[in-house]
N, C-alpha and C. Protein backbone atom coordinates (compact mmCIF):
# COMPACT_ATOMS: atom_id res chain seq x y z
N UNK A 1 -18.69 27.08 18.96
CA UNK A 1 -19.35 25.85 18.60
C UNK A 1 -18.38 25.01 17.78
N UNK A 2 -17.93 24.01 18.54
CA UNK A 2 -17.50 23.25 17.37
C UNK A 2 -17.98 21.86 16.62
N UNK A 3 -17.61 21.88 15.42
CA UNK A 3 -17.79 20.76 14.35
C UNK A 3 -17.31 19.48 14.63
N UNK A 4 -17.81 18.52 15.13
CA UNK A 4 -17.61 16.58 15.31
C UNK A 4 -17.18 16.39 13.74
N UNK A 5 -15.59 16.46 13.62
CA UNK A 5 -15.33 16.12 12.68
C UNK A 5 -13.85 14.99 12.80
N UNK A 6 -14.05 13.62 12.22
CA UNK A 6 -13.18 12.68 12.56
C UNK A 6 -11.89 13.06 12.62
N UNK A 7 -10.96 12.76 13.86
CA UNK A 7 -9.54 13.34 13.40
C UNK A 7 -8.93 11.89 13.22
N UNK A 8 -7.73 12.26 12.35
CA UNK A 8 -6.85 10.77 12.04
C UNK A 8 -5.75 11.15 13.31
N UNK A 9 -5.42 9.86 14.12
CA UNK A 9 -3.77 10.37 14.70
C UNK A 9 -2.77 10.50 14.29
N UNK A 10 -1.95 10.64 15.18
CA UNK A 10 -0.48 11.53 14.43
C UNK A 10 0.07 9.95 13.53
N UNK A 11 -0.02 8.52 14.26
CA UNK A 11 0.39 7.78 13.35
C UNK A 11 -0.03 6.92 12.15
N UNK A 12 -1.22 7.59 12.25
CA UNK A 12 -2.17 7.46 10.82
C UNK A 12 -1.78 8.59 9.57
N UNK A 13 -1.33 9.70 10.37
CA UNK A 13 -0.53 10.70 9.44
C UNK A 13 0.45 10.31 8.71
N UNK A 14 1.25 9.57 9.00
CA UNK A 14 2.74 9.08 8.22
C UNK A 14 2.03 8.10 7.51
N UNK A 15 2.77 8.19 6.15
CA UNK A 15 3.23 7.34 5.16
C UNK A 15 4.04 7.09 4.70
N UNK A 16 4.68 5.58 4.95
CA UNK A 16 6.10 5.51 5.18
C UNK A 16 6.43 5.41 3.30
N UNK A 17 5.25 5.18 2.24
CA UNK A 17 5.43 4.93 1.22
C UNK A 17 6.40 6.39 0.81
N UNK A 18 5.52 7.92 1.19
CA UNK A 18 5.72 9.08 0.26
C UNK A 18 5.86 9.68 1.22
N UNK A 19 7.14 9.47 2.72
CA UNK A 19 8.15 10.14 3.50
C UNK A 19 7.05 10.59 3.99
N UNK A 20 7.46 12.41 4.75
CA UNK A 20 6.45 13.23 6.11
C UNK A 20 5.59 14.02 5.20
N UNK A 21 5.57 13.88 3.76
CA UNK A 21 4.65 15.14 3.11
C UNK A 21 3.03 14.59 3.47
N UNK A 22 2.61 13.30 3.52
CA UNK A 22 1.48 13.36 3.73
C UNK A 22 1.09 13.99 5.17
N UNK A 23 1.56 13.62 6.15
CA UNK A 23 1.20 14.59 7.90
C UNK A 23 1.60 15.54 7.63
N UNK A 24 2.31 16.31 6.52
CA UNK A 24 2.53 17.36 7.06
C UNK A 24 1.19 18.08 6.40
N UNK A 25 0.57 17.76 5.26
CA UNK A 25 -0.33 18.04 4.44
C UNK A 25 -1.96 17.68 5.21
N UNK A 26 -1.42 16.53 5.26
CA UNK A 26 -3.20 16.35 6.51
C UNK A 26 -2.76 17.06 8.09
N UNK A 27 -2.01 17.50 8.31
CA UNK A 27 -2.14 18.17 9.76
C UNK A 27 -2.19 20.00 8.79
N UNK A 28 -1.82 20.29 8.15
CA UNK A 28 -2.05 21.48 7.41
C UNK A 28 -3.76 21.54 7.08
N UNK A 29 -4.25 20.24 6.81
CA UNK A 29 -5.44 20.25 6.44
C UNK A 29 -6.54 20.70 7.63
N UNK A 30 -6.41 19.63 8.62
CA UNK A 30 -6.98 19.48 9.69
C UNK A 30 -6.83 20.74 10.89
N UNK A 31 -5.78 21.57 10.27
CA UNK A 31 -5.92 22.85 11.41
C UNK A 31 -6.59 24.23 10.80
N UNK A 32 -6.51 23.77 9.25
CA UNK A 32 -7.48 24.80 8.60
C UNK A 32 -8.63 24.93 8.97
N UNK A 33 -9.54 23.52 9.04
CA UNK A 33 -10.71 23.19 9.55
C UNK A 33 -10.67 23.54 10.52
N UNK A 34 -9.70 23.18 11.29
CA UNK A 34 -10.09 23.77 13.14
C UNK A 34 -10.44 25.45 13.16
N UNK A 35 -8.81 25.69 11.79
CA UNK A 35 -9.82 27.07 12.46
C UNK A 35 -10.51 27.88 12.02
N UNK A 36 -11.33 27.23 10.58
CA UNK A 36 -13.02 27.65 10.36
C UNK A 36 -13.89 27.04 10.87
N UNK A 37 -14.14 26.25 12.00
CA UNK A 37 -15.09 25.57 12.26
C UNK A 37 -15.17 25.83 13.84
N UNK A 38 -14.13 26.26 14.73
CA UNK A 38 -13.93 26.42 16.47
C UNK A 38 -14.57 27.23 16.14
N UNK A 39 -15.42 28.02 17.29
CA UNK A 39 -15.64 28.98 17.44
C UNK A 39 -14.18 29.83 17.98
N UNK A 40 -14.49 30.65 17.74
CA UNK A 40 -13.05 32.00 18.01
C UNK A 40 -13.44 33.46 17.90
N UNK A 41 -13.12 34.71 18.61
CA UNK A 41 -13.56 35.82 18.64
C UNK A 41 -11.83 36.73 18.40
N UNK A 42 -12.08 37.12 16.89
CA UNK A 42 -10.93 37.82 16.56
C UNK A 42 -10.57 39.39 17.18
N UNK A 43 -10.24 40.09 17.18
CA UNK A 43 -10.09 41.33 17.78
C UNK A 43 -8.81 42.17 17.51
N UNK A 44 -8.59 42.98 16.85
CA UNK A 44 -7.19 44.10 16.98
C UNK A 44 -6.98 44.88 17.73
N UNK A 45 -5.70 44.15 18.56
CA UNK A 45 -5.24 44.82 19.67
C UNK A 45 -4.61 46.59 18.97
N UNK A 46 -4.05 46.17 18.04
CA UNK A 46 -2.93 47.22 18.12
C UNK A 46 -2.80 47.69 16.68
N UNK A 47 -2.58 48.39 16.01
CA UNK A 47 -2.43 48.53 15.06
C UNK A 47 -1.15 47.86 14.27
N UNK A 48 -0.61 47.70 13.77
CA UNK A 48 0.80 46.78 12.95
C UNK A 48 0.28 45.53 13.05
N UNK A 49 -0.83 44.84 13.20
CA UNK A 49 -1.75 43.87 12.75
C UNK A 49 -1.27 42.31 14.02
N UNK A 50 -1.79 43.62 15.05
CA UNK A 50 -1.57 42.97 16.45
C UNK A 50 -3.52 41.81 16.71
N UNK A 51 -3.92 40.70 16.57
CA UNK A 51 -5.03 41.12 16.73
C UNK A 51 -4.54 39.53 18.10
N UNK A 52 -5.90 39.88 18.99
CA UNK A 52 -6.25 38.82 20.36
C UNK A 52 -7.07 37.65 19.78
N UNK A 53 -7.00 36.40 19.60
CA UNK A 53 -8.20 35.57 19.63
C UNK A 53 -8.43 34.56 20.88
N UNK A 54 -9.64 34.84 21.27
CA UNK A 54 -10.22 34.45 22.22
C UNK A 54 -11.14 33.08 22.29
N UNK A 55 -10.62 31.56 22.71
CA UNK A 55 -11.22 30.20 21.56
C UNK A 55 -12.20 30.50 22.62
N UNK A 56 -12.93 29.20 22.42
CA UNK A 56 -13.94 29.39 23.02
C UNK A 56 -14.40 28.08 24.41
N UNK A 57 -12.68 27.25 24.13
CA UNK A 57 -12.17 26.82 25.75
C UNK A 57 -11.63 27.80 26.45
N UNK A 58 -11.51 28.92 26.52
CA UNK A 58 -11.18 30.29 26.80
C UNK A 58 -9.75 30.94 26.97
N UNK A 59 -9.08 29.84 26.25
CA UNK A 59 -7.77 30.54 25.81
C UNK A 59 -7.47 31.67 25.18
N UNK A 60 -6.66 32.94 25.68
CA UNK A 60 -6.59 33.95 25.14
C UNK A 60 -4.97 34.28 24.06
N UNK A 61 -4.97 33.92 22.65
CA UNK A 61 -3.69 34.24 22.10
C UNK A 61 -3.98 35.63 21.51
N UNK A 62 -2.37 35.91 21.43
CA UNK A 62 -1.56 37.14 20.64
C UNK A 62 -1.22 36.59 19.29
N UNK A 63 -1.80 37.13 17.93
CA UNK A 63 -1.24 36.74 16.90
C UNK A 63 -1.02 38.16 16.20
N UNK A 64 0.22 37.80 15.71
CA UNK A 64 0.91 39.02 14.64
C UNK A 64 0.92 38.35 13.50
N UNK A 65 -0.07 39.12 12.53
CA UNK A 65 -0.56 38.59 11.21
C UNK A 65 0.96 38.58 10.42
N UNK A 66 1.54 40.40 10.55
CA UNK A 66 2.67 40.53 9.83
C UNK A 66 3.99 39.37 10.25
N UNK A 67 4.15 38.93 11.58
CA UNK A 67 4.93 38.94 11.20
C UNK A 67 4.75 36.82 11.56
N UNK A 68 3.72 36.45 11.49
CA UNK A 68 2.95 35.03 11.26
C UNK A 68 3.65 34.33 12.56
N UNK A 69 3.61 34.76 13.87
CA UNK A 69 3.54 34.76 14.75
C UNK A 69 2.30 34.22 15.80
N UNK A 70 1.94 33.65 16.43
CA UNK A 70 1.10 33.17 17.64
C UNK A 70 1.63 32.78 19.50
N UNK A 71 0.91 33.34 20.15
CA UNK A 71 1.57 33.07 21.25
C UNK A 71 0.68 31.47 21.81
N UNK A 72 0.80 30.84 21.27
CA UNK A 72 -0.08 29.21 21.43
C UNK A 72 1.12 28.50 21.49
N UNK A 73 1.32 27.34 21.86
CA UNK A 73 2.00 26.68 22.21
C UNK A 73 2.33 25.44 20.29
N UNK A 74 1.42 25.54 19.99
CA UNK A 74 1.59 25.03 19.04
C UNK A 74 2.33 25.23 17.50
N UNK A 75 3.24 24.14 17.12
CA UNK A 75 4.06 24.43 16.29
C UNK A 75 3.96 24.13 14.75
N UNK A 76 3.14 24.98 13.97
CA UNK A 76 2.73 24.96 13.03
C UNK A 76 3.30 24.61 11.91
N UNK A 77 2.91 24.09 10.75
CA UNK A 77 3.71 23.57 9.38
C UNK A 77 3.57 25.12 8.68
N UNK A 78 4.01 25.15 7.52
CA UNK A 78 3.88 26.20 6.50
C UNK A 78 2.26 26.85 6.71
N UNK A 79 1.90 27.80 6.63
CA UNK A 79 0.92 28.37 6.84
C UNK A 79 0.05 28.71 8.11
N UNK A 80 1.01 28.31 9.59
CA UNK A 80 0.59 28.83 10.66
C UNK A 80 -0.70 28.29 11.28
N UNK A 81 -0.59 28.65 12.60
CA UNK A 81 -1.20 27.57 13.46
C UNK A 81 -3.12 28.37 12.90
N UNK A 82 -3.77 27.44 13.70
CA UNK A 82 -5.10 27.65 13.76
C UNK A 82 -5.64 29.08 13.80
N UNK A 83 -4.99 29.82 15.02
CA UNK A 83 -5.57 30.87 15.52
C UNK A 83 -5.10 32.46 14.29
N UNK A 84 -4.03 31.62 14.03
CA UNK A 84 -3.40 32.36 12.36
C UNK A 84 -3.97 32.58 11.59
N UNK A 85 -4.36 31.77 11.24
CA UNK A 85 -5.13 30.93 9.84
C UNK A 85 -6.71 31.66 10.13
N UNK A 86 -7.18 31.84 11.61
CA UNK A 86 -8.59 32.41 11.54
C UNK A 86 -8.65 33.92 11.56
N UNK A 87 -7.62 34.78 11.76
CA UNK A 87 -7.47 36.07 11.79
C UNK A 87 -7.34 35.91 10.80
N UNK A 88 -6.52 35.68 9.41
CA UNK A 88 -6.32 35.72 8.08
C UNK A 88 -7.47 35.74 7.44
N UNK A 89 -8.39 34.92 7.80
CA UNK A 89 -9.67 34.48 7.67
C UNK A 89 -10.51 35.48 7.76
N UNK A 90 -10.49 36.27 8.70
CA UNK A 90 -11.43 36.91 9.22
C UNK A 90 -11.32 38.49 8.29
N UNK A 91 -10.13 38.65 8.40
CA UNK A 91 -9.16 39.75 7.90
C UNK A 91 -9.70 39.60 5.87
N UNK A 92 -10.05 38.56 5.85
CA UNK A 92 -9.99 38.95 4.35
C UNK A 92 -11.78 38.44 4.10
N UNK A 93 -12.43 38.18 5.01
CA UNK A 93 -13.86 38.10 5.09
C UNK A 93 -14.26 40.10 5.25
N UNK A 94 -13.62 40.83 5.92
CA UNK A 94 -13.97 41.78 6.41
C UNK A 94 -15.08 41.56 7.57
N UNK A 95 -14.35 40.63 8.59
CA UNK A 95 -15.18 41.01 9.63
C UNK A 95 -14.22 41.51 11.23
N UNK A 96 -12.78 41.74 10.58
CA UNK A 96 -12.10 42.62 11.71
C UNK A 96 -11.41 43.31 10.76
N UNK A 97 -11.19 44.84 11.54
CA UNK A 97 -10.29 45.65 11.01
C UNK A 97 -8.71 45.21 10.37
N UNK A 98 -8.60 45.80 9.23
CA UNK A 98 -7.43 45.58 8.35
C UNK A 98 -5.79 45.78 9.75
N UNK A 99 -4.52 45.00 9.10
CA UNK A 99 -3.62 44.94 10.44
C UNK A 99 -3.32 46.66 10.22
N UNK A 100 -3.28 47.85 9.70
CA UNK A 100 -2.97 48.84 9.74
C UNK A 100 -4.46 49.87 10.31
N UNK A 101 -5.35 48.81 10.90
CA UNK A 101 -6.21 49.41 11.92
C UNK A 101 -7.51 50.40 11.13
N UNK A 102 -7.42 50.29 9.78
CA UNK A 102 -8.80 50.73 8.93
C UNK A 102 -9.64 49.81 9.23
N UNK A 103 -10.92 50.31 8.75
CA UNK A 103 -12.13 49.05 8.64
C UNK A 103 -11.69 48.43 7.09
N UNK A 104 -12.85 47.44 7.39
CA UNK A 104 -12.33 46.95 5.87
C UNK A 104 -13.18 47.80 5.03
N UNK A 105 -12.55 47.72 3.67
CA UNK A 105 -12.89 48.48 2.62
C UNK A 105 -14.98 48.47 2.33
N UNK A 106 -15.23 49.71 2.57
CA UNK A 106 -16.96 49.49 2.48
C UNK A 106 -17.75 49.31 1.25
N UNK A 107 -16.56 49.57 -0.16
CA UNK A 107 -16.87 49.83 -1.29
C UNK A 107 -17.09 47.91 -1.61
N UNK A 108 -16.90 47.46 -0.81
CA UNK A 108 -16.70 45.74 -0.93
C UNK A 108 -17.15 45.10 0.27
N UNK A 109 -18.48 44.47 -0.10
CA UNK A 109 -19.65 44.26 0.52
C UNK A 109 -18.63 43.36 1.74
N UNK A 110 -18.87 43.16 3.02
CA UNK A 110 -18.73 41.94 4.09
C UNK A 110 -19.97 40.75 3.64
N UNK A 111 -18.94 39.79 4.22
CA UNK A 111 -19.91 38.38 3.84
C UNK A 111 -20.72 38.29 4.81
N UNK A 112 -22.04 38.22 4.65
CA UNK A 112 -22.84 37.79 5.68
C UNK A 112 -22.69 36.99 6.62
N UNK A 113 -23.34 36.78 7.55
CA UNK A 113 -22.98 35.32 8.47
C UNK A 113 -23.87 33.93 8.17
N UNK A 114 -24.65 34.00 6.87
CA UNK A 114 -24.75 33.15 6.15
C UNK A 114 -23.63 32.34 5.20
N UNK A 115 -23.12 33.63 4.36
CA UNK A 115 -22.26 33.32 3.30
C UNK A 115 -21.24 32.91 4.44
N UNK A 116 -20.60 33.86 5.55
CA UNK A 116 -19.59 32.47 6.07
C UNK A 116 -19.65 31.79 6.75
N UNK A 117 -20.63 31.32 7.29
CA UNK A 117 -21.25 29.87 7.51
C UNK A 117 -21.33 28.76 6.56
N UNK A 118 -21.78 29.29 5.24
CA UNK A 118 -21.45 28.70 4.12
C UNK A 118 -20.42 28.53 3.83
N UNK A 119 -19.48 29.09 4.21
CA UNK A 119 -17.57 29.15 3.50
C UNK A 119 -17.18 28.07 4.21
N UNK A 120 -17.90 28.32 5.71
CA UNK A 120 -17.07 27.15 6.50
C UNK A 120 -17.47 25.71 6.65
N UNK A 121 -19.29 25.55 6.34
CA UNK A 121 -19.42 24.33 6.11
C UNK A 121 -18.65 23.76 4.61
N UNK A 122 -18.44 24.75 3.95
CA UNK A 122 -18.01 23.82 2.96
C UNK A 122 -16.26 23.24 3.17
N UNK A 123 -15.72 24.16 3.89
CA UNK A 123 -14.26 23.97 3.77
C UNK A 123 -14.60 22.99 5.28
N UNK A 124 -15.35 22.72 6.20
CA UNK A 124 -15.65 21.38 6.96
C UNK A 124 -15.67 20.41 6.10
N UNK A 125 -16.47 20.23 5.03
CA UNK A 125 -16.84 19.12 4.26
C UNK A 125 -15.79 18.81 3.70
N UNK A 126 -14.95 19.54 2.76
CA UNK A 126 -13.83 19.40 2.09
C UNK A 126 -12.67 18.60 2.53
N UNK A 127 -12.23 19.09 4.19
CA UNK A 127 -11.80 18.65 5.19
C UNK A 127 -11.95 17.19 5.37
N UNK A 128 -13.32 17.09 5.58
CA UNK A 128 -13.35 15.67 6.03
C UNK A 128 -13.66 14.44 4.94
N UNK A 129 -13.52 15.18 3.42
CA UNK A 129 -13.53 14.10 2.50
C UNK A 129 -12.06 14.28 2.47
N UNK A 130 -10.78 14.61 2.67
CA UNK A 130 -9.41 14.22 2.52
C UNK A 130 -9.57 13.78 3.97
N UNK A 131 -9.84 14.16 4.94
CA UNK A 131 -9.46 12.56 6.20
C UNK A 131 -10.21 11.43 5.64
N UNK A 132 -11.81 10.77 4.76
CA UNK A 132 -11.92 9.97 5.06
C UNK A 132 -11.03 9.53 3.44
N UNK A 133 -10.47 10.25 2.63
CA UNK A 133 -9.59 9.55 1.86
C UNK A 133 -8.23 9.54 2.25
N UNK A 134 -7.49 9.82 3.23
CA UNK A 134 -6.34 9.55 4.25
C UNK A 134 -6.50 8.43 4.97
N UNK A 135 -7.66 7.87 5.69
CA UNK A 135 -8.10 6.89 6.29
C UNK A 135 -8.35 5.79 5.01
N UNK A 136 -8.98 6.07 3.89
CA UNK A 136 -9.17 4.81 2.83
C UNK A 136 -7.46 4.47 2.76
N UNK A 137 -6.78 5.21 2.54
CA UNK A 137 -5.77 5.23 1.73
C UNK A 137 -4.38 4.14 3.06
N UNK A 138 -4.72 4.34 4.04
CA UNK A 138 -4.16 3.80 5.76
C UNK A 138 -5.10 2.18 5.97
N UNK A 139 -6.26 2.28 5.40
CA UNK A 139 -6.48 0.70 5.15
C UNK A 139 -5.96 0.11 4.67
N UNK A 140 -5.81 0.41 3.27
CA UNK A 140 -5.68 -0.22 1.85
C UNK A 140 -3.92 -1.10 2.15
N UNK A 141 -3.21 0.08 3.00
CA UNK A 141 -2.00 0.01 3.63
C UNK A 141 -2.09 -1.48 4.22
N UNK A 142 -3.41 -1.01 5.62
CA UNK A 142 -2.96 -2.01 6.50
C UNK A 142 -3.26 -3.55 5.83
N UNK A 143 -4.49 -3.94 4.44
CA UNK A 143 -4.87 -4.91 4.35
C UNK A 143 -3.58 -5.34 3.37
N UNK A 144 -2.76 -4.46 2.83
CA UNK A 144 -1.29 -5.06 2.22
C UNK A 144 -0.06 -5.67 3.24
N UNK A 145 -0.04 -4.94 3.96
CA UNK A 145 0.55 -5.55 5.40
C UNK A 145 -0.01 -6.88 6.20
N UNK A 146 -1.30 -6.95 5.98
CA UNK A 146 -1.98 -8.27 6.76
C UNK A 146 -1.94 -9.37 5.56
N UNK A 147 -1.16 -9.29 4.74
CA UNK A 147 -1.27 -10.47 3.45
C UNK A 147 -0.43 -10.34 3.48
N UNK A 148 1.20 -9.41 3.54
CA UNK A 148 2.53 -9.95 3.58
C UNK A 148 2.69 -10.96 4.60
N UNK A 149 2.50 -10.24 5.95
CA UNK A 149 2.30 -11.06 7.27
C UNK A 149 1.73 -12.46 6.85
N UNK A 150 0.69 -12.83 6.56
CA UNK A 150 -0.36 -14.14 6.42
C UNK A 150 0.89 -14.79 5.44
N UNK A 151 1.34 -14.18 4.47
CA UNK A 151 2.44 -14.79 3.31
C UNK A 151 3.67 -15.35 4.13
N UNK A 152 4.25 -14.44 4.74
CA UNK A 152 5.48 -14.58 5.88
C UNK A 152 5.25 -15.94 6.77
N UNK A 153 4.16 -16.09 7.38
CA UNK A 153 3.28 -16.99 8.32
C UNK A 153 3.64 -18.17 7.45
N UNK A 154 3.08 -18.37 6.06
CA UNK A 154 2.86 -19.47 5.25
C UNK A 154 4.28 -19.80 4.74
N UNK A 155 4.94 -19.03 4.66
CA UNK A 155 6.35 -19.47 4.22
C UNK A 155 7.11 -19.74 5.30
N UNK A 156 7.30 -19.71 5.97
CA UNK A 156 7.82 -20.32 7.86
C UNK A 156 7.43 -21.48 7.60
N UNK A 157 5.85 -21.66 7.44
CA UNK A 157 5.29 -23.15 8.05
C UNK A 157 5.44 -24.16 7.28
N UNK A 158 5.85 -23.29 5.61
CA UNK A 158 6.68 -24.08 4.66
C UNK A 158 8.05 -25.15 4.53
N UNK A 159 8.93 -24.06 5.14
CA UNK A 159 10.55 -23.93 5.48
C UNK A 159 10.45 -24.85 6.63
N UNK A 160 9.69 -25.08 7.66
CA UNK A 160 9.64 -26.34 8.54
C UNK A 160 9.16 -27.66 8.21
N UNK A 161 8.17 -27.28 7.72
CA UNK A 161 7.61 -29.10 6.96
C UNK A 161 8.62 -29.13 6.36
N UNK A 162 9.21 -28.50 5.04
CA UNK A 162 10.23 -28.88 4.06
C UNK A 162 11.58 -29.35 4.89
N UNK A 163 12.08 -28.42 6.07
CA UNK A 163 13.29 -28.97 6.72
C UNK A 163 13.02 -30.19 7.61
N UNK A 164 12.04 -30.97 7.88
CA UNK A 164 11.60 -32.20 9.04
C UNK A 164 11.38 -33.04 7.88
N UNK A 165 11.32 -32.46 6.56
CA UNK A 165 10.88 -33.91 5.61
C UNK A 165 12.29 -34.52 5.19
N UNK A 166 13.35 -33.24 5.09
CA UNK A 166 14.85 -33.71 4.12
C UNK A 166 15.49 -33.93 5.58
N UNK A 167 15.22 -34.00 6.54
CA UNK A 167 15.96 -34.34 7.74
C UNK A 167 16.99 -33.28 8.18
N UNK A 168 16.61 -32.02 8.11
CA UNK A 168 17.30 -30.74 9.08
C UNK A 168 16.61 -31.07 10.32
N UNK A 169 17.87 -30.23 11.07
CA UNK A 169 17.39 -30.29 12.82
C UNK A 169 17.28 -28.78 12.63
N UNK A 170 15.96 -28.25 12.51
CA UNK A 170 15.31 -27.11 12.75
C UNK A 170 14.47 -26.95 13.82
N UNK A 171 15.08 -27.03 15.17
CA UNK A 171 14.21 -27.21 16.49
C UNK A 171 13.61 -25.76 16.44
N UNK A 172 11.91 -25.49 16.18
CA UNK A 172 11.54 -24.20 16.41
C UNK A 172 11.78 -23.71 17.51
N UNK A 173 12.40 -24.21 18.44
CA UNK A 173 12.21 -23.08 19.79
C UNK A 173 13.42 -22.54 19.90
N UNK A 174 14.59 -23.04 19.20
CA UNK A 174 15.62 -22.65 18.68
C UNK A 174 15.67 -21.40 17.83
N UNK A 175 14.66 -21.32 16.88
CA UNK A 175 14.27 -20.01 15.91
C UNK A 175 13.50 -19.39 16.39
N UNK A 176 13.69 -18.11 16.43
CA UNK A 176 13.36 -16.92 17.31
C UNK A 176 12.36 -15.96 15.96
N UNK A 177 11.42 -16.36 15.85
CA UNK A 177 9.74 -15.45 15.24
C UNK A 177 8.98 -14.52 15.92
N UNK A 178 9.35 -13.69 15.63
CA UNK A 178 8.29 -12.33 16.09
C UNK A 178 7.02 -12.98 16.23
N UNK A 179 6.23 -12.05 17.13
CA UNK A 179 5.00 -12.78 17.60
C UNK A 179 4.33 -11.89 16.85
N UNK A 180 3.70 -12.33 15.79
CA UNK A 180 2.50 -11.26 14.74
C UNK A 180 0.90 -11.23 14.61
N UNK A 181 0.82 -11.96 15.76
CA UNK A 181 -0.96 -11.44 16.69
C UNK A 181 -1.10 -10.22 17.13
């Protein structure tokens, strides 16, 4: 089952103010969520903390917890792709066997499928209050950009009245202006 939760695109990710740390931080964000919120069926293949996850578009990966490995096509920031991130998950919920192939420890209750339903609506929610403050923060951008522009616009239309009044030959079709519609 998955969660309708807004994604930003990859060029809503960059901020050219504070370099690649913000995409790399909201795509770190946004695959956490993916992968408490996809449905996914964890499983240990093998013991040395081999386990299968099975999504539930029915892709079948190989992830090696030890050695933070996935056979997905996808190329993860610091902390590993989705299907990573939900074996880790799962692995420290106690709801798949430890990577050295014990159960998990019985002296330490498993979370219900309330409590992690609860874990994951909340880390959904969490999620999607840093996209919609990634998205505030990509306005605020664009309405500073649409007032340089409007400024730029007004100072052109300046620099021509002023050059046709002192008698410059400023033929506009001569001056070459980006088209900013």
């Amino acid at each position: 089952m998955e969660t309708d939760i807004p994604m930003a695109t990859a060029a809503s990710d960059s901020n050219p103010v504070e370099e690649s740390t913000p995409s790399i931080e909201n795509a770190a964000i946004r695959r956490e969520g993916r992968a408490q919120t996809q449905e996914m069926d964890v499983s240990l293949l093998r013991q040395g903390g081999i386990y299968e996850v099975r999504s539930a578009s029915g892709g079948i990966y190989e992830v090696d917890v030890l050695q933070r490995t996935c056979t997905c096509l996808d190329e993860p920031p610091e902390g590993g792709c989705k299907h990573y991130r939900r074996v880790r998950t799962d692995i420290q919920a106690g709801l798949v066997p430890r990577p050295d192939g014990k159960l998990p420890n019985t002296t330490q209750s498993a979370l219900t499928d309330e409590e992690i339903h609860a874990i994951r609506s909340a880390e959904a929610t969490i999620l999607k209050q840093h996209l919609l403050d990634a998205l505030l923060a990509r306005e605020l951008e664009r309405a500073q950009l649409d007032q340089e522009i409007h400024d730029l616009e007004f100072l052109v239309e300046v620099l021509l009245e002023v050059s046709i009044a002192e008698g410059y030959d400023l033929d506009e079709s001569r001056i070459l202006l980006p088209d900013l519609s």
